[in-house]
C-alpha atoms as a PDB file:
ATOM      1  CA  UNK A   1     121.467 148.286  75.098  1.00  0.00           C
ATOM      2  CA  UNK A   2     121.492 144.463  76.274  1.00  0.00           C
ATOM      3  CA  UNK A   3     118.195 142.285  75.441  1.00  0.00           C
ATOM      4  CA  UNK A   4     116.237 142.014  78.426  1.00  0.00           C
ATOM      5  CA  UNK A   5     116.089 138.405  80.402  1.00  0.00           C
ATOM      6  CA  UNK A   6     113.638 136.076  78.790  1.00  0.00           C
ATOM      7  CA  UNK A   7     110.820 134.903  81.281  1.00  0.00           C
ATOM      8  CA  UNK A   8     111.708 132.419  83.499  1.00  0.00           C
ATOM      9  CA  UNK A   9     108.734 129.825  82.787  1.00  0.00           C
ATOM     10  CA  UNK A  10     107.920 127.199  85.709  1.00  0.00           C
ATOM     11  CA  UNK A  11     107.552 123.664  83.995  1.00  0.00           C
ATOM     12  CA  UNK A  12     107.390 121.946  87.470  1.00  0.00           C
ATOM     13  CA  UNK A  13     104.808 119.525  87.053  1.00  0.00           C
ATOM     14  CA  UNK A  14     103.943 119.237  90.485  1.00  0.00           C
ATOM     15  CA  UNK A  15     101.882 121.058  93.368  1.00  0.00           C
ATOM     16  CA  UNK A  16     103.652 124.660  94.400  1.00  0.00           C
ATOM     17  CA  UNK A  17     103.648 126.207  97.346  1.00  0.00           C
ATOM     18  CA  UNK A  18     104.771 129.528  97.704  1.00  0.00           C
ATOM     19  CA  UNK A  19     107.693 129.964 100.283  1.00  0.00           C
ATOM     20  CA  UNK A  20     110.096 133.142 101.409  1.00  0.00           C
ATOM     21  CA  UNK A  21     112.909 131.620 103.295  1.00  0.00           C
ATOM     22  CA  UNK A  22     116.417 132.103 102.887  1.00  0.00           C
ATOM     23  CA  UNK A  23     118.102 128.782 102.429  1.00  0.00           C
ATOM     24  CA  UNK A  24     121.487 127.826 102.247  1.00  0.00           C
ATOM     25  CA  UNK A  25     123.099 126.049  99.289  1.00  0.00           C
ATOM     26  CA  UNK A  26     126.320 123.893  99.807  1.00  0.00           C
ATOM     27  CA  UNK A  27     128.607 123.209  97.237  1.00  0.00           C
ATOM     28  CA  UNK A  28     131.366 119.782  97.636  1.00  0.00           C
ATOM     29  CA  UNK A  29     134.502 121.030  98.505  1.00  0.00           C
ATOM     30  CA  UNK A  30     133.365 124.242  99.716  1.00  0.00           C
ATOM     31  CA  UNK A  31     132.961 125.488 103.441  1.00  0.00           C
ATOM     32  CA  UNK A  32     130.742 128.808 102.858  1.00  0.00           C
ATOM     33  CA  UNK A  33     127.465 128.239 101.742  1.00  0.00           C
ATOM     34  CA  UNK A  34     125.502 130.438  99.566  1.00  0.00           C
ATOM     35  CA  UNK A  35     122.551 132.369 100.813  1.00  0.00           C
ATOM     36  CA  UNK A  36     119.259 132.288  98.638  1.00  0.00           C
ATOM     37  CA  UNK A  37     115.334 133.345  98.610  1.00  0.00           C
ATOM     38  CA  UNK A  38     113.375 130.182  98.078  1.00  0.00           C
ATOM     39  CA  UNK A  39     110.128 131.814  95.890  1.00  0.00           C
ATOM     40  CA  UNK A  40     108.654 128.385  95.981  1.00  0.00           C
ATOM     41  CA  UNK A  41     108.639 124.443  97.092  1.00  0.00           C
ATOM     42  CA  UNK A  42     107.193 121.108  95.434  1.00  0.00           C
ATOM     43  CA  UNK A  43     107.813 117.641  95.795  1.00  0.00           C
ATOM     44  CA  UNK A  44     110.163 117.847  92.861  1.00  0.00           C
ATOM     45  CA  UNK A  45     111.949 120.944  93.269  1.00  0.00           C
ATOM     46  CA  UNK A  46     112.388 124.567  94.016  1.00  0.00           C
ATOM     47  CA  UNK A  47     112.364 127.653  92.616  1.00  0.00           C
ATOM     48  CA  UNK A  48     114.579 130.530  94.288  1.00  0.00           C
ATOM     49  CA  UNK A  49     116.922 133.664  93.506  1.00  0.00           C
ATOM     50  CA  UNK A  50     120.287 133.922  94.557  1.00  0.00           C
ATOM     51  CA  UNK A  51     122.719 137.077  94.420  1.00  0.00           C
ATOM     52  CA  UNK A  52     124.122 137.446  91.626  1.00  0.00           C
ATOM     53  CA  UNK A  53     126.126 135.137  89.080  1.00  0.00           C
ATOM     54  CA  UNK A  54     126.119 131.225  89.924  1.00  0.00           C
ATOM     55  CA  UNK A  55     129.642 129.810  90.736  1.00  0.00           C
ATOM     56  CA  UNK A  56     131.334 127.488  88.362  1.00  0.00           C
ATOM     57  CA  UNK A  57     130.436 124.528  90.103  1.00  0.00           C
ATOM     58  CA  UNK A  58     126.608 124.908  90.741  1.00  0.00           C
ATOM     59  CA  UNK A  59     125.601 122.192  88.780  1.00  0.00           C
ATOM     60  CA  UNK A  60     125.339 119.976  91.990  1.00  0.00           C
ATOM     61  CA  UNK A  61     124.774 121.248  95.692  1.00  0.00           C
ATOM     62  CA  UNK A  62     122.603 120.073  99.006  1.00  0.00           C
ATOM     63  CA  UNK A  63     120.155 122.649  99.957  1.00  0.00           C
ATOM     64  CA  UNK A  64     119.609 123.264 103.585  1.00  0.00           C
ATOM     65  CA  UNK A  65     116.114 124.201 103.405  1.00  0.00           C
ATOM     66  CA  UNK A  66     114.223 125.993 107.631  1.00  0.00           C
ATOM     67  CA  UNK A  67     111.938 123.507 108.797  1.00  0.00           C
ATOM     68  CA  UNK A  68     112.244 123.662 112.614  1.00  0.00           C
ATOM     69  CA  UNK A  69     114.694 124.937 114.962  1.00  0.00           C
ATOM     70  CA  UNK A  70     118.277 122.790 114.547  1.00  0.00           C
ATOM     71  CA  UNK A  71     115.976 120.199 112.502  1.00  0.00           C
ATOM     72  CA  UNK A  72     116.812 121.773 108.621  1.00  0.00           C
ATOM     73  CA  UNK A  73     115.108 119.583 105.394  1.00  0.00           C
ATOM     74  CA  UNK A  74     118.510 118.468 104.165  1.00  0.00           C
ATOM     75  CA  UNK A  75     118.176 117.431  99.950  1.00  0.00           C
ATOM     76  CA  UNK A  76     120.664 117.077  97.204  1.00  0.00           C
ATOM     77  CA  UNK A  77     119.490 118.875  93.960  1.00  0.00           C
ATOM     78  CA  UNK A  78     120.733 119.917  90.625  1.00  0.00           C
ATOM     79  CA  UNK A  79     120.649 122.939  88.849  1.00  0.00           C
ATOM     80  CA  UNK A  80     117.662 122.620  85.548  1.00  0.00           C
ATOM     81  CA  UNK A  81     118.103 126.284  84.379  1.00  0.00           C
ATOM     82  CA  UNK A  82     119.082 129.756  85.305  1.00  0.00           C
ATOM     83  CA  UNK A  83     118.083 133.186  84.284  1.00  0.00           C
ATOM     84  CA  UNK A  84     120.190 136.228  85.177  1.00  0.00           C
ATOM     85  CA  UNK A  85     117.558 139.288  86.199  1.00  0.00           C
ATOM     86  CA  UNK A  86     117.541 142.452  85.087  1.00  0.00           C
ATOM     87  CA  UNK A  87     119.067 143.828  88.766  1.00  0.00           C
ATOM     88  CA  UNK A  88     121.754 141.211  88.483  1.00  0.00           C
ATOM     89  CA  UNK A  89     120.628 138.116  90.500  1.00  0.00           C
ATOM     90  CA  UNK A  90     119.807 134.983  89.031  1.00  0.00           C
ATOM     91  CA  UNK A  91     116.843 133.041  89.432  1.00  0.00           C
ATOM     92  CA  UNK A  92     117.154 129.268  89.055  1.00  0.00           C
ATOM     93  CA  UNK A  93     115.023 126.109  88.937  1.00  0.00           C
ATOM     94  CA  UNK A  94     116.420 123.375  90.992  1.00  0.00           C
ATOM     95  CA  UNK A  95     115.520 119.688  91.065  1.00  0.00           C
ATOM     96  CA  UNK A  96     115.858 117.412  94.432  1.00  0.00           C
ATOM     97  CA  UNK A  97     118.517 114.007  93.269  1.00  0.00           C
ATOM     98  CA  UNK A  98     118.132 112.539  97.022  1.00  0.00           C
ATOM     99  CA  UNK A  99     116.959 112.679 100.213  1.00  0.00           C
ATOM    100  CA  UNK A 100     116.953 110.622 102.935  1.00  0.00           C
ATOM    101  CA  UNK A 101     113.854 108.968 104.265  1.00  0.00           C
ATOM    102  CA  UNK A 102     114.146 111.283 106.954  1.00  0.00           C
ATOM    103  CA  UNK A 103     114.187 114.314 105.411  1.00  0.00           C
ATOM    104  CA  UNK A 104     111.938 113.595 102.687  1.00  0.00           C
ATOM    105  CA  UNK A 105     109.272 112.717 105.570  1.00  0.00           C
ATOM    106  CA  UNK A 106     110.343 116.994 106.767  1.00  0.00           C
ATOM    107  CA  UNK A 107     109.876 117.460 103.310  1.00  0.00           C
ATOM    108  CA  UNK A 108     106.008 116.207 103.050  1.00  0.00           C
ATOM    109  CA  UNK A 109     105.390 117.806 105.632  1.00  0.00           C
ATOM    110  CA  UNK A 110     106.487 121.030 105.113  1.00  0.00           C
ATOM    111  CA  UNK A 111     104.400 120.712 101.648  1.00  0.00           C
ATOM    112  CA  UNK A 112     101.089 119.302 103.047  1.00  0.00           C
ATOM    113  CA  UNK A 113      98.929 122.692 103.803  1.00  0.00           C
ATOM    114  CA  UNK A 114      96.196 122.450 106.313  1.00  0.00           C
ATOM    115  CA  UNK A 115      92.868 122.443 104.673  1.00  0.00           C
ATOM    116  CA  UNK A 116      89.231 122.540 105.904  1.00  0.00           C
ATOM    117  CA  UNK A 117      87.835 119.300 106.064  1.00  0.00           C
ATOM    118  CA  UNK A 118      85.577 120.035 103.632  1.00  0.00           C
ATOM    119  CA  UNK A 119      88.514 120.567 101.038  1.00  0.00           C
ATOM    120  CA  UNK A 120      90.322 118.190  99.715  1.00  0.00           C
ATOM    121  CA  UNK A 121      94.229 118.635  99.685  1.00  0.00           C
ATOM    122  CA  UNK A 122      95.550 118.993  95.907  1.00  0.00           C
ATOM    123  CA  UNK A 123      98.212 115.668  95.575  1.00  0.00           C
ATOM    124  CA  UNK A 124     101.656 117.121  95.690  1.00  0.00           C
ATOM    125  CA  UNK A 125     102.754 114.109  93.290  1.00  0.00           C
ATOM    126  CA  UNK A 126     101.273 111.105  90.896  1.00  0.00           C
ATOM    127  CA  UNK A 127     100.603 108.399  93.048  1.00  0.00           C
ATOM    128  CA  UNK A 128     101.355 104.706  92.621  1.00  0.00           C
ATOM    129  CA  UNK A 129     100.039 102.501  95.493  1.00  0.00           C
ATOM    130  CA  UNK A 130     101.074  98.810  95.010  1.00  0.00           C
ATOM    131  CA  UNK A 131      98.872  96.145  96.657  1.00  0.00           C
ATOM    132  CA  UNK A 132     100.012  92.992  97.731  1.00  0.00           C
ATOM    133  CA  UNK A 133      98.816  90.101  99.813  1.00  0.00           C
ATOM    134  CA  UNK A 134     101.173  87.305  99.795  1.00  0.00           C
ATOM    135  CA  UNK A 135     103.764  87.627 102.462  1.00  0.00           C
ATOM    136  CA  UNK A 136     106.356  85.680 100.716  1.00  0.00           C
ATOM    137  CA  UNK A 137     105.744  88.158  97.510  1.00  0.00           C
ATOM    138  CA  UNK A 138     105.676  91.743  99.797  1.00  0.00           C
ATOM    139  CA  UNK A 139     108.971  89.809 101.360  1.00  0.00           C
ATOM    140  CA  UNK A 140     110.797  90.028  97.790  1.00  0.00           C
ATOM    141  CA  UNK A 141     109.475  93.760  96.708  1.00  0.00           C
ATOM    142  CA  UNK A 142     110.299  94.892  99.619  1.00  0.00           C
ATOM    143  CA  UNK A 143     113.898  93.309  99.163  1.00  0.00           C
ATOM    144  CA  UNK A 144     114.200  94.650  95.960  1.00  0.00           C
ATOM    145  CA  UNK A 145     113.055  97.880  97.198  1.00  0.00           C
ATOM    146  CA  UNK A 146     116.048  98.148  99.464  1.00  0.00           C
ATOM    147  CA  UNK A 147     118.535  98.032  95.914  1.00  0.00           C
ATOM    148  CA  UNK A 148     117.310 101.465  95.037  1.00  0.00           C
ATOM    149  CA  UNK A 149     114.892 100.107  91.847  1.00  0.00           C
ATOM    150  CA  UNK A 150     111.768  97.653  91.609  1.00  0.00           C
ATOM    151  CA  UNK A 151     110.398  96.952  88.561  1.00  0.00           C
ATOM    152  CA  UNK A 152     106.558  96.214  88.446  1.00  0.00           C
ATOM    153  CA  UNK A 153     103.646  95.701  86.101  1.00  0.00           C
ATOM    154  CA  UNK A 154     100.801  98.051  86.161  1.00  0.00           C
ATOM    155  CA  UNK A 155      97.888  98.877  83.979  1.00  0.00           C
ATOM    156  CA  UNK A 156      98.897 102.917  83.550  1.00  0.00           C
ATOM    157  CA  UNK A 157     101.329 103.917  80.831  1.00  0.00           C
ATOM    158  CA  UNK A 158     103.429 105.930  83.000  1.00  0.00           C
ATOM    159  CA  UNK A 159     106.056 108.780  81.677  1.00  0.00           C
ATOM    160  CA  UNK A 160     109.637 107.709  81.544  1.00  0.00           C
ATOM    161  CA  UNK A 161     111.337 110.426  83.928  1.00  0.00           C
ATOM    162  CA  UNK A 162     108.346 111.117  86.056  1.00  0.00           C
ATOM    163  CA  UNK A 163     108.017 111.861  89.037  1.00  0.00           C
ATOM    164  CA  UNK A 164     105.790 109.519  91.682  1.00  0.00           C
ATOM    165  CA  UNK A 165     105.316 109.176  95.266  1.00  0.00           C
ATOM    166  CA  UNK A 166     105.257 105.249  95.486  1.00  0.00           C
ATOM    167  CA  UNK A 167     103.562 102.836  98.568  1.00  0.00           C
ATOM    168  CA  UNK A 168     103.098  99.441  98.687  1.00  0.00           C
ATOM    169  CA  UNK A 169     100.392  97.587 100.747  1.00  0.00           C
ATOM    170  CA  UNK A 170     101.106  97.427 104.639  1.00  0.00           C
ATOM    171  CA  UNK A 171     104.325  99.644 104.220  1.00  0.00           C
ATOM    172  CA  UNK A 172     103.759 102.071 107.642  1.00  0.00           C
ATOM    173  CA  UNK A 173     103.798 105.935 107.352  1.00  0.00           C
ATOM    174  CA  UNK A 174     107.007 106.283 109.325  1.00  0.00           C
ATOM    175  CA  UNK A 175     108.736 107.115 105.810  1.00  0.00           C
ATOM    176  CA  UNK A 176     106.513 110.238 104.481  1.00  0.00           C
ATOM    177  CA  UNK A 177     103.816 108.474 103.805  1.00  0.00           C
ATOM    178  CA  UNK A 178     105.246 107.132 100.194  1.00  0.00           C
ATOM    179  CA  UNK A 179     108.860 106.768  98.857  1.00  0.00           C
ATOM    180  CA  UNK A 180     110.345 108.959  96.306  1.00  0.00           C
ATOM    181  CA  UNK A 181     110.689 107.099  92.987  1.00  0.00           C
ATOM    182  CA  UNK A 182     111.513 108.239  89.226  1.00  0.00           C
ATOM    183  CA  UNK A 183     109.998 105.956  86.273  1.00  0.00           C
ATOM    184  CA  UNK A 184     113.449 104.883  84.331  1.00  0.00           C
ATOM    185  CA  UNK A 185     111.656 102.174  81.870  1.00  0.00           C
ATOM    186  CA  UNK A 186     108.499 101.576  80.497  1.00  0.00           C
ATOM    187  CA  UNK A 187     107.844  98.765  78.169  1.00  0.00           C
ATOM    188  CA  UNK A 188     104.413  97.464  77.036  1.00  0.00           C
ATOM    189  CA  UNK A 189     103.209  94.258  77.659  1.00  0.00           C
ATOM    190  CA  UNK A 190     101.021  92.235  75.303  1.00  0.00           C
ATOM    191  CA  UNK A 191      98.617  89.645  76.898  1.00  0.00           C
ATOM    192  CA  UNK A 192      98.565  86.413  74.652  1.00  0.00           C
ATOM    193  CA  UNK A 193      94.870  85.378  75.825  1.00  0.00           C
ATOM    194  CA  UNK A 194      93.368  89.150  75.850  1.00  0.00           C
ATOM    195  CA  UNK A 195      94.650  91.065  72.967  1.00  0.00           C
ATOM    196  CA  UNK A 196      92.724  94.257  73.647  1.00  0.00           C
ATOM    197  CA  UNK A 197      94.530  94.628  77.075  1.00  0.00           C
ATOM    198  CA  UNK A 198      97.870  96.069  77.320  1.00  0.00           C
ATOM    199  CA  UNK A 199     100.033  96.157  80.705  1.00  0.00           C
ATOM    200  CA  UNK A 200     103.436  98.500  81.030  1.00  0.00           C
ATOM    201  CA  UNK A 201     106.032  97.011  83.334  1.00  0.00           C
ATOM    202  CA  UNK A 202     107.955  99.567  84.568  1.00  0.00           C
ATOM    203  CA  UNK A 203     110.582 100.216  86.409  1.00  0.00           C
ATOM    204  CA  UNK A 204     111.527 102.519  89.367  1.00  0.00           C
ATOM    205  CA  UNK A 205     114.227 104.028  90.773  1.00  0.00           C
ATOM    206  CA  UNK A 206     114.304 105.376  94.171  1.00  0.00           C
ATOM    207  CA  UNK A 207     115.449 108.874  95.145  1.00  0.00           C
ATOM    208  CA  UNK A 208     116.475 108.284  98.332  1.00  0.00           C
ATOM    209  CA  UNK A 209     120.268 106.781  99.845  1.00  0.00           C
ATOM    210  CA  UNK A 210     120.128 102.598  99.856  1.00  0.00           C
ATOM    211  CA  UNK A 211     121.304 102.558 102.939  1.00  0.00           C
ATOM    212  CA  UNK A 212     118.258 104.368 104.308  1.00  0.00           C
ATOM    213  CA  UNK A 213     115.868 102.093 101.852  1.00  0.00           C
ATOM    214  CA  UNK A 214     117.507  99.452 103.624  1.00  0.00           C
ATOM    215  CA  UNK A 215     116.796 100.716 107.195  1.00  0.00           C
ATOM    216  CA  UNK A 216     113.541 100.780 106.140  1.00  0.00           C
ATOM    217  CA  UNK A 217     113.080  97.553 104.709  1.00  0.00           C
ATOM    218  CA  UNK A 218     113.863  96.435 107.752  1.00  0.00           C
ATOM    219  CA  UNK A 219     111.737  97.944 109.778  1.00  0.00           C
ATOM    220  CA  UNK A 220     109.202  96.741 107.780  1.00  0.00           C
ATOM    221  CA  UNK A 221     110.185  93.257 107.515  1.00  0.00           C
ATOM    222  CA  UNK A 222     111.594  93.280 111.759  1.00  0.00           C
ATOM    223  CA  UNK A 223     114.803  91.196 110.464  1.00  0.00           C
ATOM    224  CA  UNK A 224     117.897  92.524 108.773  1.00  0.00           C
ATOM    225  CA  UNK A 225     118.510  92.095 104.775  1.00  0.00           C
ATOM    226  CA  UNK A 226     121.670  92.020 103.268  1.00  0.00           C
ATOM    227  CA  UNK A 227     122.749  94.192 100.306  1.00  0.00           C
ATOM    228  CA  UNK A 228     126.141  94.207  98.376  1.00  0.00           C
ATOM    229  CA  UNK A 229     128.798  96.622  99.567  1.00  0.00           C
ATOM    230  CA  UNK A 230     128.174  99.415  97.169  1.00  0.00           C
ATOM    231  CA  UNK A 231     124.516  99.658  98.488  1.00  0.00           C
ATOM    232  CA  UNK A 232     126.352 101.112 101.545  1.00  0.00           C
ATOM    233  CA  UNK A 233     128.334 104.313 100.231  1.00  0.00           C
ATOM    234  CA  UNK A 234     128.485 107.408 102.322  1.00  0.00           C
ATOM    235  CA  UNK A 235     127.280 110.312 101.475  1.00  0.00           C
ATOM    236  CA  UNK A 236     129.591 112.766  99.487  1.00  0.00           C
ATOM    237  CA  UNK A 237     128.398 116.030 101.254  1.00  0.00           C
ATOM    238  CA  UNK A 238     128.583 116.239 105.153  1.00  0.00           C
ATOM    239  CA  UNK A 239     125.360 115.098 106.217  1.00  0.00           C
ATOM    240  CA  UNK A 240     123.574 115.128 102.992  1.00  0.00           C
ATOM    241  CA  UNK A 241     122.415 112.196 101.217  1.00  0.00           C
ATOM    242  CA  UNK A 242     124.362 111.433  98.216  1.00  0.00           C
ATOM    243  CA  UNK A 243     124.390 113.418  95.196  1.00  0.00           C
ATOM    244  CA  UNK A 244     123.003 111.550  92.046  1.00  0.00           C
ATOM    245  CA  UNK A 245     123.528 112.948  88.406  1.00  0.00           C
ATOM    246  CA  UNK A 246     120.632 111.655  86.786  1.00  0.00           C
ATOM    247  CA  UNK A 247     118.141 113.347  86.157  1.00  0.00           C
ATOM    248  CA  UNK A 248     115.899 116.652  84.178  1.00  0.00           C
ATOM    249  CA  UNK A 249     113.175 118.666  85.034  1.00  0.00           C
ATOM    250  CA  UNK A 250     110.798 118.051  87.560  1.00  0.00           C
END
């Protein structure tokens, strides 16, 4: 008699919401998508069950996620882990790679529940809000933000890996209210003059296409930037954002 399935244990460390949906999962190079039950949603990932053994190639796939009629939250994602069930379907752990600015802003607010206004809404990520005053200096992050990293210097010893939902000062909502970014690099910094203090500069990378960080950029700078070719590359699944390798769990 086989061993039963281990437990599938959640190690998202963000805010859940429960969600039964079917959504669609897309593999490159494929034209029929495969059907699954989303069990839950985060700003990291998703949990859901799909029939059956995963195909050979499910390591990376856009999910089609319902949002509103003809207006689907489009994400790339990778496969964390799967666990066959006991009645043969699998249940798997999924992380978002990319979205566009668009979608992530579907995305938010899919996630954002309505609560009394005498309850305050859990945070569906860490937050990092960046504030700057000098024009000339929110003129260069916001350049750099358009390459798809930005490294700054902060007072928290962030996680490498994790997760955030980044803003910097005057940046407008239009975007989900904060940009998807994943800490790549920490690295302590020593202050000559004040021993006792220690600063991390860190540095970000962006989960979201450049060429969309670049529309946005200059939206918020109302003049155009200009990146290197390869900041332009189209995305490899038909209206997805691009797919992006990096990456473990959410």
């Amino acid at each position: 008699m086989p061993n039963p399935a281990p437990p599938f244990i959640q190690r998202r460390a963000h805010l859940r919401r429960p969600l039964q949906t079917l959504t669609k999962l897309v593999f490159s190079g494929t034209e029929t998508p495969l059907i699954a039950l989303h069990r839950d949603l985060s700003w990291g990932g998703a949990s859901l069950i799909v029939p059956g053994a995963l195909p050979p190639e499910a390591k990376t796939f856009q999910l089609e996620l319902p949002w509103k009629p003809d207006r689907p939250v489009l994400a790339n994602a990778r496969l964390l882990r799967a666990t066959v069930l006991e009645d043969g379907r699998t249940q798997i752990a999924v992380r978002f790679s990319q979205l566009t600015l668009e979608h992530h802003a579907r995305l938010v607010s899919l996630l954002e529940p309505s609560h009394p206004e005498d309850e305050a809404a859990p945070p569906l990520a860490s937050a990092l809000e960046f504030a700057v005053n000098e024009p000339a200096q929110r003129h260069r992050l916001l350049a750099e933000i358009a390459t798809g990293r930005l490294t700054l210097t902060v007072f928290h010893a962030y996680a490498v890996d994790q997760s955030i939902r980044f803003s910097l000062t005057g940046m407008t909502p239009d975007d989900g209210e904060g940009l998807r970014a994943r800490i790549v690099e920490v690295q302590p910094v020593q202050m000559a003059d004040d021993d006792w203090i220690t600063l991390y500069r860190i540095t970000l990378r962006f989960e979201h296409p450049l060429a969309s960080l670049k529309q946005s950029v200059e939206r918020q700078l109302d003049q155009p930037i200009h990146l290197p070719a390869f900041a332009t590359t189209p995305f490899p699944l038909a209206s997805a954002p691009g797919v992006n390798h990096e990456g473990s769990p959410a």
